[in-house]
PDB file of N, CA and C in Angstrom:
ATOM      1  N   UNK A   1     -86.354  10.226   5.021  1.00  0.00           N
ATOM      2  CA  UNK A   1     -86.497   9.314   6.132  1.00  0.00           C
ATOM      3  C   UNK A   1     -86.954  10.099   7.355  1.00  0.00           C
ATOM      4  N   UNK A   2     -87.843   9.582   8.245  1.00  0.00           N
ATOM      5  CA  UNK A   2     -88.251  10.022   9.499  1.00  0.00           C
ATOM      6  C   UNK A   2     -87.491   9.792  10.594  1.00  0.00           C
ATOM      7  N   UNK A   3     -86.884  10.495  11.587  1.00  0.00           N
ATOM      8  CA  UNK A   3     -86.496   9.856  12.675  1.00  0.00           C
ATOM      9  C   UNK A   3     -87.355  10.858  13.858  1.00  0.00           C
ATOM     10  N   UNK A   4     -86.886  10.159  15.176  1.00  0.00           N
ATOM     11  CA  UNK A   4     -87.604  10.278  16.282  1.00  0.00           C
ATOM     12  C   UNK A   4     -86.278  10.847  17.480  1.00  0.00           C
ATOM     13  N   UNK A   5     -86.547  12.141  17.654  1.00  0.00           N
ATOM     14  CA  UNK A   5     -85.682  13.123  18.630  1.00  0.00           C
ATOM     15  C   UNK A   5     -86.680  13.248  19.737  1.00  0.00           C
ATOM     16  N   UNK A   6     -85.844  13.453  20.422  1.00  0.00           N
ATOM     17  CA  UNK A   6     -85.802  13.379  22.494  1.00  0.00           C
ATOM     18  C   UNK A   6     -85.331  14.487  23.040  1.00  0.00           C
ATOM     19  N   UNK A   7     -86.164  15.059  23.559  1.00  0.00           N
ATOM     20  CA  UNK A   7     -86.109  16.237  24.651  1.00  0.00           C
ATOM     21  C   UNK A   7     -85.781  16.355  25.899  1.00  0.00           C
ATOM     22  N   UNK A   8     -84.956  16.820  26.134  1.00  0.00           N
ATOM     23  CA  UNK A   8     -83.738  15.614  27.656  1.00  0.00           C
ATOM     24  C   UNK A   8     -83.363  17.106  28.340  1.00  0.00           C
ATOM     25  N   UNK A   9     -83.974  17.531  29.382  1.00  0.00           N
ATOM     26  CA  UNK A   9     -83.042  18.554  29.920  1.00  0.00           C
ATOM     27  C   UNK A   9     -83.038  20.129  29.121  1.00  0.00           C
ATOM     28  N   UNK A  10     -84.429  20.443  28.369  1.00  0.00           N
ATOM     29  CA  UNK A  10     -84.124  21.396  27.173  1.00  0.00           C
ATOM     30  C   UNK A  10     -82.553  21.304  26.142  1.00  0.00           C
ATOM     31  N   UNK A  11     -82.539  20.038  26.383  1.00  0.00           N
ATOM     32  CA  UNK A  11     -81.109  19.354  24.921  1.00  0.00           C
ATOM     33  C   UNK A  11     -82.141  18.121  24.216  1.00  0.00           C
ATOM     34  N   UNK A  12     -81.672  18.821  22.712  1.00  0.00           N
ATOM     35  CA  UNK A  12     -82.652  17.730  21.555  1.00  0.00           C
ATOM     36  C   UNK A  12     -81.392  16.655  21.687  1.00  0.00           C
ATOM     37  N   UNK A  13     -81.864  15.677  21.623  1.00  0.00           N
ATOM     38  CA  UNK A  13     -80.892  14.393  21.261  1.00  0.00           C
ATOM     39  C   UNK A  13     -81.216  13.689  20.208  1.00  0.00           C
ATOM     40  N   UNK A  14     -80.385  13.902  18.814  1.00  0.00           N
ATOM     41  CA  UNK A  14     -80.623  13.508  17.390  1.00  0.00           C
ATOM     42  C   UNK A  14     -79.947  11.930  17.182  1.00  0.00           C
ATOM     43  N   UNK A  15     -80.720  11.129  17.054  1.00  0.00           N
ATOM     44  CA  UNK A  15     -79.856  10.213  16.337  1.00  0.00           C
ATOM     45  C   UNK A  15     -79.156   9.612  15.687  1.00  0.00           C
ATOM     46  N   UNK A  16     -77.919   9.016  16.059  1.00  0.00           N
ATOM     47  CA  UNK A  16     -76.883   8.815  15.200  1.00  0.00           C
ATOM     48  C   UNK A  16     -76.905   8.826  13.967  1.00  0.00           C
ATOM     49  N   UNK A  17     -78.107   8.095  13.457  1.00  0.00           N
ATOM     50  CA  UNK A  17     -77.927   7.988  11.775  1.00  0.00           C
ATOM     51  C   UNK A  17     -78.611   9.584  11.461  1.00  0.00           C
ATOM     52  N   UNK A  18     -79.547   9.537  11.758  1.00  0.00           N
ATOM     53  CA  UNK A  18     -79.592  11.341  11.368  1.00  0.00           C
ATOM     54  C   UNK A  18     -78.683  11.679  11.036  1.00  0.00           C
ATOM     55  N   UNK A  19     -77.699  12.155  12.504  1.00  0.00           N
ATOM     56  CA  UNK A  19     -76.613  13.148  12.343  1.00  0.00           C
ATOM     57  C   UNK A  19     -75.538  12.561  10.988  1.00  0.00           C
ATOM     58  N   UNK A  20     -75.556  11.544  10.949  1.00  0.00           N
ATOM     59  CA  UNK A  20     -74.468  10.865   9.992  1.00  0.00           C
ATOM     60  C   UNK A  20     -75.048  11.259   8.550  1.00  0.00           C
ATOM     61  N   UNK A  21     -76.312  10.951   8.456  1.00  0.00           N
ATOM     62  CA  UNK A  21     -77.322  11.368   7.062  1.00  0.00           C
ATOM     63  C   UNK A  21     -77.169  12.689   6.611  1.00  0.00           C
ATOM     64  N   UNK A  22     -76.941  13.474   7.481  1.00  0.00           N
ATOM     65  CA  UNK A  22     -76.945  14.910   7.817  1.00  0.00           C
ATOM     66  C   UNK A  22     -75.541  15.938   7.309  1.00  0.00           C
ATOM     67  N   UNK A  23     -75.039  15.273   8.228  1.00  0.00           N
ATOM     68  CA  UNK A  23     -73.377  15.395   8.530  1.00  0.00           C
ATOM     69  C   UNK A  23     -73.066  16.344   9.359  1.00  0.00           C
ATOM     70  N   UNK A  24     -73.728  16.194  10.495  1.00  0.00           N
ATOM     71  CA  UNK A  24     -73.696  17.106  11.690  1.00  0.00           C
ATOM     72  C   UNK A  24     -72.629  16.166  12.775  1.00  0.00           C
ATOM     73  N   UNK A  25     -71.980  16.658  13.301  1.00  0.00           N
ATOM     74  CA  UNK A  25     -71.304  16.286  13.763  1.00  0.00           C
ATOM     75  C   UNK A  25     -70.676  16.595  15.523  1.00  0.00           C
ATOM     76  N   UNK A  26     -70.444  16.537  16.486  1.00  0.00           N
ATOM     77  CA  UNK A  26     -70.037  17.139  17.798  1.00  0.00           C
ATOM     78  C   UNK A  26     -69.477  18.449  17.786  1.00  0.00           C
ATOM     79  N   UNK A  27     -70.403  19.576  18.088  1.00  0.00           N
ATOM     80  CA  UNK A  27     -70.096  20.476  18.255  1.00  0.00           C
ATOM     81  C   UNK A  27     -70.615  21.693  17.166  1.00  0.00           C
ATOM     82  N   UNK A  28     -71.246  21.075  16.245  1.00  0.00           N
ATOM     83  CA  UNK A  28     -71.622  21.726  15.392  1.00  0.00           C
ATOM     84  C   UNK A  28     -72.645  22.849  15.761  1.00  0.00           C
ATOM     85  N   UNK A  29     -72.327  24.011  15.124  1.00  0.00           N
ATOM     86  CA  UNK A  29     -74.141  24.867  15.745  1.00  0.00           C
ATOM     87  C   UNK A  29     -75.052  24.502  14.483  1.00  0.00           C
ATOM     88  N   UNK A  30     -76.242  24.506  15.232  1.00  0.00           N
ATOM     89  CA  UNK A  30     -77.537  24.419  14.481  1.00  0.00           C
ATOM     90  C   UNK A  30     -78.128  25.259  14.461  1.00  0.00           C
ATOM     91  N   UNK A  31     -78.855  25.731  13.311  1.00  0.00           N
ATOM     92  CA  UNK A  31     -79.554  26.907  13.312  1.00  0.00           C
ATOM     93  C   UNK A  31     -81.467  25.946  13.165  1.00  0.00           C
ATOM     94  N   UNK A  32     -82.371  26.303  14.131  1.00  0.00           N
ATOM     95  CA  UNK A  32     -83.709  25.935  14.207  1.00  0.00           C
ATOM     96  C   UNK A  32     -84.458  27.189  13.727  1.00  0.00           C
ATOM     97  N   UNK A  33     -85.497  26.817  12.783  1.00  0.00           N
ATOM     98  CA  UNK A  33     -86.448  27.821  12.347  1.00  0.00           C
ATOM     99  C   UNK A  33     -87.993  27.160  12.779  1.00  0.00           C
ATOM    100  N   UNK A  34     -88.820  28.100  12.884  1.00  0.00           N
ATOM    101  CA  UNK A  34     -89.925  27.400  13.057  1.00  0.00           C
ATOM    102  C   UNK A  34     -91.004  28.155  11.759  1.00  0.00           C
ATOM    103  N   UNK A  35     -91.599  27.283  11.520  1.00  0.00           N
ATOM    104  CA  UNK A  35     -92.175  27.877  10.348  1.00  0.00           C
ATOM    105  C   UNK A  35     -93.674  27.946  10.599  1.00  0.00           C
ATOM    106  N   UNK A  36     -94.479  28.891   9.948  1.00  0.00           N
ATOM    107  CA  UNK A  36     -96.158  29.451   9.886  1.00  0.00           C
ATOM    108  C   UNK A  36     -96.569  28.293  10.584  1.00  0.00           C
ATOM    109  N   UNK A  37     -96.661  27.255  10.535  1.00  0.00           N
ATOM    110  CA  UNK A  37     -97.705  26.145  10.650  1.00  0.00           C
ATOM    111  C   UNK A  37     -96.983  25.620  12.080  1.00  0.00           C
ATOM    112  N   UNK A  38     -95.878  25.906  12.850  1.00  0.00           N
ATOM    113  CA  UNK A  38     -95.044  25.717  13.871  1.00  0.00           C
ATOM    114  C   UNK A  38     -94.333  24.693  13.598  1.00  0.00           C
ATOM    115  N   UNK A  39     -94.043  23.757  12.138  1.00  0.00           N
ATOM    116  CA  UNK A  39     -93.606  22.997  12.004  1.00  0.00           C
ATOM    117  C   UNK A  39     -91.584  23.727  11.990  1.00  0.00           C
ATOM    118  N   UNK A  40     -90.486  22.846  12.539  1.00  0.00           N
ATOM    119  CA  UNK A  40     -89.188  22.836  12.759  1.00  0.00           C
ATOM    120  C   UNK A  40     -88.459  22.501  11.790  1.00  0.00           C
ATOM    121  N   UNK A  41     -87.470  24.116  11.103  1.00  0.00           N
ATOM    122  CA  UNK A  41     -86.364  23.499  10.066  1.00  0.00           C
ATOM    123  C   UNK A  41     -85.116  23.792  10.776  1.00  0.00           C
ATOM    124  N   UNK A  42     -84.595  22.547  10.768  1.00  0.00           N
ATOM    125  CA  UNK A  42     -82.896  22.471  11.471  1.00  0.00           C
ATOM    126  C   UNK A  42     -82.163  22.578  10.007  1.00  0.00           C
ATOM    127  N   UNK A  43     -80.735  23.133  10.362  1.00  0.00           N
ATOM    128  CA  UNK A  43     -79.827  23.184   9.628  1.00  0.00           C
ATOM    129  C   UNK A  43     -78.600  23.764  10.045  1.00  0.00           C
ATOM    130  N   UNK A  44     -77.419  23.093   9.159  1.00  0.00           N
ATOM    131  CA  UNK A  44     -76.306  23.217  10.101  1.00  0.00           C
ATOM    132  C   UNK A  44     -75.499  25.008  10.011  1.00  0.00           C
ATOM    133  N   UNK A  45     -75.016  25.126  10.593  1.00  0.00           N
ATOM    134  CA  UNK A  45     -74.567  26.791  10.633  1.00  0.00           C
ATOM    135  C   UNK A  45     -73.762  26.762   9.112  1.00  0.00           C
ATOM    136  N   UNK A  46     -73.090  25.630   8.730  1.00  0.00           N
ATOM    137  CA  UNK A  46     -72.631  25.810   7.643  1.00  0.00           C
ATOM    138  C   UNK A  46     -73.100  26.022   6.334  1.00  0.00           C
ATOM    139  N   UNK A  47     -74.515  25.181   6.372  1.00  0.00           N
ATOM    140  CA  UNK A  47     -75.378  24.866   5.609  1.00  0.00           C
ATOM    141  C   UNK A  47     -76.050  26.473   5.230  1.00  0.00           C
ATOM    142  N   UNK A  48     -76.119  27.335   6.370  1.00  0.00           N
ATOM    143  CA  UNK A  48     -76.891  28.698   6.203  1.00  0.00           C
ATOM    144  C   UNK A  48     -75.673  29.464   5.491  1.00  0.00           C
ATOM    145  N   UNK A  49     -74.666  29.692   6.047  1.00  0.00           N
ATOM    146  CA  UNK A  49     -73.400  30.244   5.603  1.00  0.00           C
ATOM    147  C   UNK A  49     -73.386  29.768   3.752  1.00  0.00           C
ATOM    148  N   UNK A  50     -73.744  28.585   4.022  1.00  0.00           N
ATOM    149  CA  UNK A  50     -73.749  28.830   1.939  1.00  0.00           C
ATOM    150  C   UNK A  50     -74.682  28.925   1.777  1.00  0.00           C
ATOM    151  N   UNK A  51     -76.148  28.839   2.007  1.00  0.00           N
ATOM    152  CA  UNK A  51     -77.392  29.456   1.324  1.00  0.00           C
ATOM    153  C   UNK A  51     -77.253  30.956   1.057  1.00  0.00           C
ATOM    154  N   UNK A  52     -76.554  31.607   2.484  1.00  0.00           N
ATOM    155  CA  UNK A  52     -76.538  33.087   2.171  1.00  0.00           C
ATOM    156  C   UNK A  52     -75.199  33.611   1.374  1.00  0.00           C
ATOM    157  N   UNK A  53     -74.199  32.741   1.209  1.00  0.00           N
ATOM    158  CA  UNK A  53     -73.393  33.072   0.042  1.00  0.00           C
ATOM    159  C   UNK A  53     -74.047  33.294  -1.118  1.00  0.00           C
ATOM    160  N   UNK A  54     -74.367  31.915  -1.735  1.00  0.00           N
ATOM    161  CA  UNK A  54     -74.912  31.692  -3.217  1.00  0.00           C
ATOM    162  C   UNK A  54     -75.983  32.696  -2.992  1.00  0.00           C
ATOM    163  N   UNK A  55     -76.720  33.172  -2.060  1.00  0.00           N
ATOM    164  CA  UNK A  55     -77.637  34.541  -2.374  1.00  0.00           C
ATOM    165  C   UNK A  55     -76.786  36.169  -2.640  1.00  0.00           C
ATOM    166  N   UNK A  56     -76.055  36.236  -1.960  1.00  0.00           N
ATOM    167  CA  UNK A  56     -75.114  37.063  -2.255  1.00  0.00           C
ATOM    168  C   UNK A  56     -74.187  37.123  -3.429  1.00  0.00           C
ATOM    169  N   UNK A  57     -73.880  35.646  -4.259  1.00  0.00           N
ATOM    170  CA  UNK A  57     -72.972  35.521  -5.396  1.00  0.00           C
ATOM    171  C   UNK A  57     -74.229  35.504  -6.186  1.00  0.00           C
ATOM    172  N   UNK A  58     -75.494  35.484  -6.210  1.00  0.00           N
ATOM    173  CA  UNK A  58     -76.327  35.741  -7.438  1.00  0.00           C
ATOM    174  C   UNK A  58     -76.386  37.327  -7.300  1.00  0.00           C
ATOM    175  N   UNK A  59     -76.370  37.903  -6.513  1.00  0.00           N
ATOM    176  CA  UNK A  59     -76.656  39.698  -6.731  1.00  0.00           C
ATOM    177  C   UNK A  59     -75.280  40.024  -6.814  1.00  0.00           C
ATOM    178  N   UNK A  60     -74.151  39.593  -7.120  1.00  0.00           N
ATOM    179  CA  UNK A  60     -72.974  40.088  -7.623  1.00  0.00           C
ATOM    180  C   UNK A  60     -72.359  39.608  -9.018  1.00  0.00           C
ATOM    181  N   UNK A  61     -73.158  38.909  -9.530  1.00  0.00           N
ATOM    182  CA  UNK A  61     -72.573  38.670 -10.426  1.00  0.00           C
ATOM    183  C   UNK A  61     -73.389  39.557 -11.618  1.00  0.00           C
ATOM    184  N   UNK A  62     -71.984  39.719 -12.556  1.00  0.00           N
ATOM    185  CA  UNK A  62     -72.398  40.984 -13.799  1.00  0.00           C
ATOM    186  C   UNK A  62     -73.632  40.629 -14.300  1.00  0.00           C
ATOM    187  N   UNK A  63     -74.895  41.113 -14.345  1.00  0.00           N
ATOM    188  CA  UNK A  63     -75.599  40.849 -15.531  1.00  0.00           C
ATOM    189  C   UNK A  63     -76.851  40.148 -15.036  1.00  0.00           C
ATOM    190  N   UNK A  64     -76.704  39.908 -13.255  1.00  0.00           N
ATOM    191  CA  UNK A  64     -77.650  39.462 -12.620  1.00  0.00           C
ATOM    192  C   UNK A  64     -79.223  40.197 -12.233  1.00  0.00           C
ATOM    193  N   UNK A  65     -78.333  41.693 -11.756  1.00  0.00           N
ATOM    194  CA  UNK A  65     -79.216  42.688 -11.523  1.00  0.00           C
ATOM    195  C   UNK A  65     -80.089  43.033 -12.636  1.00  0.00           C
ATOM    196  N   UNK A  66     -82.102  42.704 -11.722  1.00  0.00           N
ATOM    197  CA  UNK A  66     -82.575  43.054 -12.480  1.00  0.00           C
ATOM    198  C   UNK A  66     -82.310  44.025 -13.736  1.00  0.00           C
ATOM    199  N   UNK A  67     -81.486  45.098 -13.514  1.00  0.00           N
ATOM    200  CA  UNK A  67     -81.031  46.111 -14.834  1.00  0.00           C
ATOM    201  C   UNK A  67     -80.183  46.109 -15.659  1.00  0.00           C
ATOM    202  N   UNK A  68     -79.404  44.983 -15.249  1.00  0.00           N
ATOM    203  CA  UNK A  68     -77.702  44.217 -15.504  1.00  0.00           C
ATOM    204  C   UNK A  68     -77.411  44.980 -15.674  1.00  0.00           C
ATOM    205  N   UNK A  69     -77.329  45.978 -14.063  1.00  0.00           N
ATOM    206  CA  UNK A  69     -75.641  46.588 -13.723  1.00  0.00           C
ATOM    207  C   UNK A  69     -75.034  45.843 -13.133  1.00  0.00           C
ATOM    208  N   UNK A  70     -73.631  46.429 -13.442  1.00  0.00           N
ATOM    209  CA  UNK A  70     -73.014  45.872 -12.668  1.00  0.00           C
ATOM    210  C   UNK A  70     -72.198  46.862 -11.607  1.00  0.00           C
ATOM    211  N   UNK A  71     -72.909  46.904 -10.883  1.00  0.00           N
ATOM    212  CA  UNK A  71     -72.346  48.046  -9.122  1.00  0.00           C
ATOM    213  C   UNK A  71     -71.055  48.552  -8.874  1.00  0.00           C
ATOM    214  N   UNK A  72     -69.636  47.638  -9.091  1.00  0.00           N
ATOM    215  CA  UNK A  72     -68.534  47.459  -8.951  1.00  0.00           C
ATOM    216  C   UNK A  72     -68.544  48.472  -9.693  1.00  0.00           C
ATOM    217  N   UNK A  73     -68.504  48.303 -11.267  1.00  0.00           N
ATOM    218  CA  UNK A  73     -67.875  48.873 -12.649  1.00  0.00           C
ATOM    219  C   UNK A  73     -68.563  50.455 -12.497  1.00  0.00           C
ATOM    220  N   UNK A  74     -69.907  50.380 -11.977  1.00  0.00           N
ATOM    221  CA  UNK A  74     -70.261  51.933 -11.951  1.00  0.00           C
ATOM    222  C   UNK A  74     -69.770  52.812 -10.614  1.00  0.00           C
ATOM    223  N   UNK A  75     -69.000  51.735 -10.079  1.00  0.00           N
ATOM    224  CA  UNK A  75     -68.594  52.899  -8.890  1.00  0.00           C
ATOM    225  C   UNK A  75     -67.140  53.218  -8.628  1.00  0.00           C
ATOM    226  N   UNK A  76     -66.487  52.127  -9.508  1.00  0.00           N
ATOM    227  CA  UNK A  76     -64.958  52.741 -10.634  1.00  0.00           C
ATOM    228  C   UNK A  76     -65.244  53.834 -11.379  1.00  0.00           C
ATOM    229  N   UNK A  77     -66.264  54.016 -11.949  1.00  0.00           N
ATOM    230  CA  UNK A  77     -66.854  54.838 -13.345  1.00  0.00           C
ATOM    231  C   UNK A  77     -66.634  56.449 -12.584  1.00  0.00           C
ATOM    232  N   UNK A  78     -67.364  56.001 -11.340  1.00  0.00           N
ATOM    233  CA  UNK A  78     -68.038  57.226 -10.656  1.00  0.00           C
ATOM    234  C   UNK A  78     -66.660  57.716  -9.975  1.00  0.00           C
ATOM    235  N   UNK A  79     -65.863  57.029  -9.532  1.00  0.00           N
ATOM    236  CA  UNK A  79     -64.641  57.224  -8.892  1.00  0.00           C
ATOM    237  C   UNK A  79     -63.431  57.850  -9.853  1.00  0.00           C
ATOM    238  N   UNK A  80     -63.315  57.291 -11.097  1.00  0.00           N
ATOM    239  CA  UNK A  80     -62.494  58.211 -11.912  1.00  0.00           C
ATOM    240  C   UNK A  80     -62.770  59.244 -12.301  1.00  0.00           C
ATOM    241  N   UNK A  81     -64.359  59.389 -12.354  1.00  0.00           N
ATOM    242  CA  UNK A  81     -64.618  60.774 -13.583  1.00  0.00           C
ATOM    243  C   UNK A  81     -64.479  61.692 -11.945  1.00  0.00           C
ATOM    244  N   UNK A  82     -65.129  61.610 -10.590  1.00  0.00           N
ATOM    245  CA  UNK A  82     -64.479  62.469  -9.698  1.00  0.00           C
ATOM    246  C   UNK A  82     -63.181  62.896  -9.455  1.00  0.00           C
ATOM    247  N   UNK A  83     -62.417  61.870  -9.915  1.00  0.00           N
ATOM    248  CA  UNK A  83     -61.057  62.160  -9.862  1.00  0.00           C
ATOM    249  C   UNK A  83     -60.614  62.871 -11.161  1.00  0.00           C
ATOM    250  N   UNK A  84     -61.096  62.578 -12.204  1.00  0.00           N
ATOM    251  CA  UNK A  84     -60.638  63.315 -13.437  1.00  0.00           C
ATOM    252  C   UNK A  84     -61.100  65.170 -13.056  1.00  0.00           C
ATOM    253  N   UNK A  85     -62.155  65.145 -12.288  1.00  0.00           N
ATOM    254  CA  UNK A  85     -62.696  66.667 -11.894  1.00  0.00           C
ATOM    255  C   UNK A  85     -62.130  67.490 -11.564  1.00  0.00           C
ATOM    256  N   UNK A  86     -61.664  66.139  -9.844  1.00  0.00           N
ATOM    257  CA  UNK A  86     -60.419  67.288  -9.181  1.00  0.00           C
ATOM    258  C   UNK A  86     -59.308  67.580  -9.992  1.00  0.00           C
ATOM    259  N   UNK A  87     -58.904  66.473 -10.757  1.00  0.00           N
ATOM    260  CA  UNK A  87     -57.856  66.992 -11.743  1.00  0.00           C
ATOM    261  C   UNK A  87     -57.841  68.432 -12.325  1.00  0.00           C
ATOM    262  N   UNK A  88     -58.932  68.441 -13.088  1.00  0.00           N
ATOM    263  CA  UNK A  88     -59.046  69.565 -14.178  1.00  0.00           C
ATOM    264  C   UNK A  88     -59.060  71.108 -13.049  1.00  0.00           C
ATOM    265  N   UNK A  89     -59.546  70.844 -11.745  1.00  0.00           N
ATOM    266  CA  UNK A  89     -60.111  71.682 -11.406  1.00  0.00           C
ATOM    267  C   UNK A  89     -58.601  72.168 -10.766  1.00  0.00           C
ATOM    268  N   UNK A  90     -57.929  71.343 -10.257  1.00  0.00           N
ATOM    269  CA  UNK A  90     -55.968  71.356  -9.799  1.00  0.00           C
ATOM    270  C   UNK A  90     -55.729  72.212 -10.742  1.00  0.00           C
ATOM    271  N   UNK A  91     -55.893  71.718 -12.124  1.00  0.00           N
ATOM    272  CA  UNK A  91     -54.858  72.306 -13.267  1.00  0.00           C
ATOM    273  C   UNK A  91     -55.292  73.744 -13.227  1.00  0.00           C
ATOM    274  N   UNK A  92     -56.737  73.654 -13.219  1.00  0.00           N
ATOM    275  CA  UNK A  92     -57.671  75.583 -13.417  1.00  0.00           C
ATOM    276  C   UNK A  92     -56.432  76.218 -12.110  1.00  0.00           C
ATOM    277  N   UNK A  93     -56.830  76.055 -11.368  1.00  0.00           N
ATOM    278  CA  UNK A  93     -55.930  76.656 -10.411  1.00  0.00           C
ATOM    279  C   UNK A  93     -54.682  76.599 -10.444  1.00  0.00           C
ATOM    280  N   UNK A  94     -53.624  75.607 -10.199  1.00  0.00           N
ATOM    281  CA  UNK A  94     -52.350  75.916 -10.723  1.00  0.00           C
ATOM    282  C   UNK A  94     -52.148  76.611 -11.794  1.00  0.00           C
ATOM    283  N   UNK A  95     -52.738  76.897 -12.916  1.00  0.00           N
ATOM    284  CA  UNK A  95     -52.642  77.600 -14.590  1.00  0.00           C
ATOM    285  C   UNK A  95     -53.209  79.131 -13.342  1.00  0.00           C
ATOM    286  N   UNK A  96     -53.771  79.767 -12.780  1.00  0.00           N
ATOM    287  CA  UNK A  96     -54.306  81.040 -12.446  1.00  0.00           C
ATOM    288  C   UNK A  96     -53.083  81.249 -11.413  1.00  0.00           C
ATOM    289  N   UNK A  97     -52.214  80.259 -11.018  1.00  0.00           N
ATOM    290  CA  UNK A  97     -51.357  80.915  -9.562  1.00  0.00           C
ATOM    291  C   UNK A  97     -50.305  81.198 -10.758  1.00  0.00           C
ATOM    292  N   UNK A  98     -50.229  80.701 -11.565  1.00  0.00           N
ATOM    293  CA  UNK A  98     -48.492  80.765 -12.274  1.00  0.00           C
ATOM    294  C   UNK A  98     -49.052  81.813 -13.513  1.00  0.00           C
ATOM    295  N   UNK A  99     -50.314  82.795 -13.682  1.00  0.00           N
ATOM    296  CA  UNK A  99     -50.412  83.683 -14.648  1.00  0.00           C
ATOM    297  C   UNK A  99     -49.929  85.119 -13.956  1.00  0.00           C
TER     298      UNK A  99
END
């Protein structure tokens, strides 16, 4: 559907059924984009907040990454075998103070 907004004071004034169509509501922030051709995409701050989730929950989930790693699991991986190092490397030394 088309509607027809008003420029009042540098304040857009959206019409009721819009906003209701919409579900924008008093007080809401809007985020405005203007796109190549200068044509205007509105959308509500909430509305961006989950576009950039679900972009963020597709690059976290196992098996997504182009290489299906999974980031988390290799940086546990990377975190124990450093820790298994210092281990061994504790024991080399404690075993040389007590010879």
């Amino acid at each position: 559907m088309t509607y027809h907004a008003k420029v009042v004071g540098g304040h857009v004034a959206l019409p009721e059924d819009l906003r209701r169509e919409a579900g924008i509501e008093d007080g809401d922030s809007l985020v405005v984009e203007v796109d190549p051709n200068g044509g205007l995409t509105m959308k509500t701050y909430a509305q961006v907040v989950r576009e950039v989730q679900t972009e963020f929950r597709a690059m976290a989930v196992p098996g997504s990454a182009p290489d299906d790693r999974n980031l988390v699991d290799e940086l546990i991986a990377e975190r124990r075998a450093d820790a298994a190092r210092e281990n061994a490397k504790l024991e080399e030394w404690q075993s040389r103070q007590t010879s």
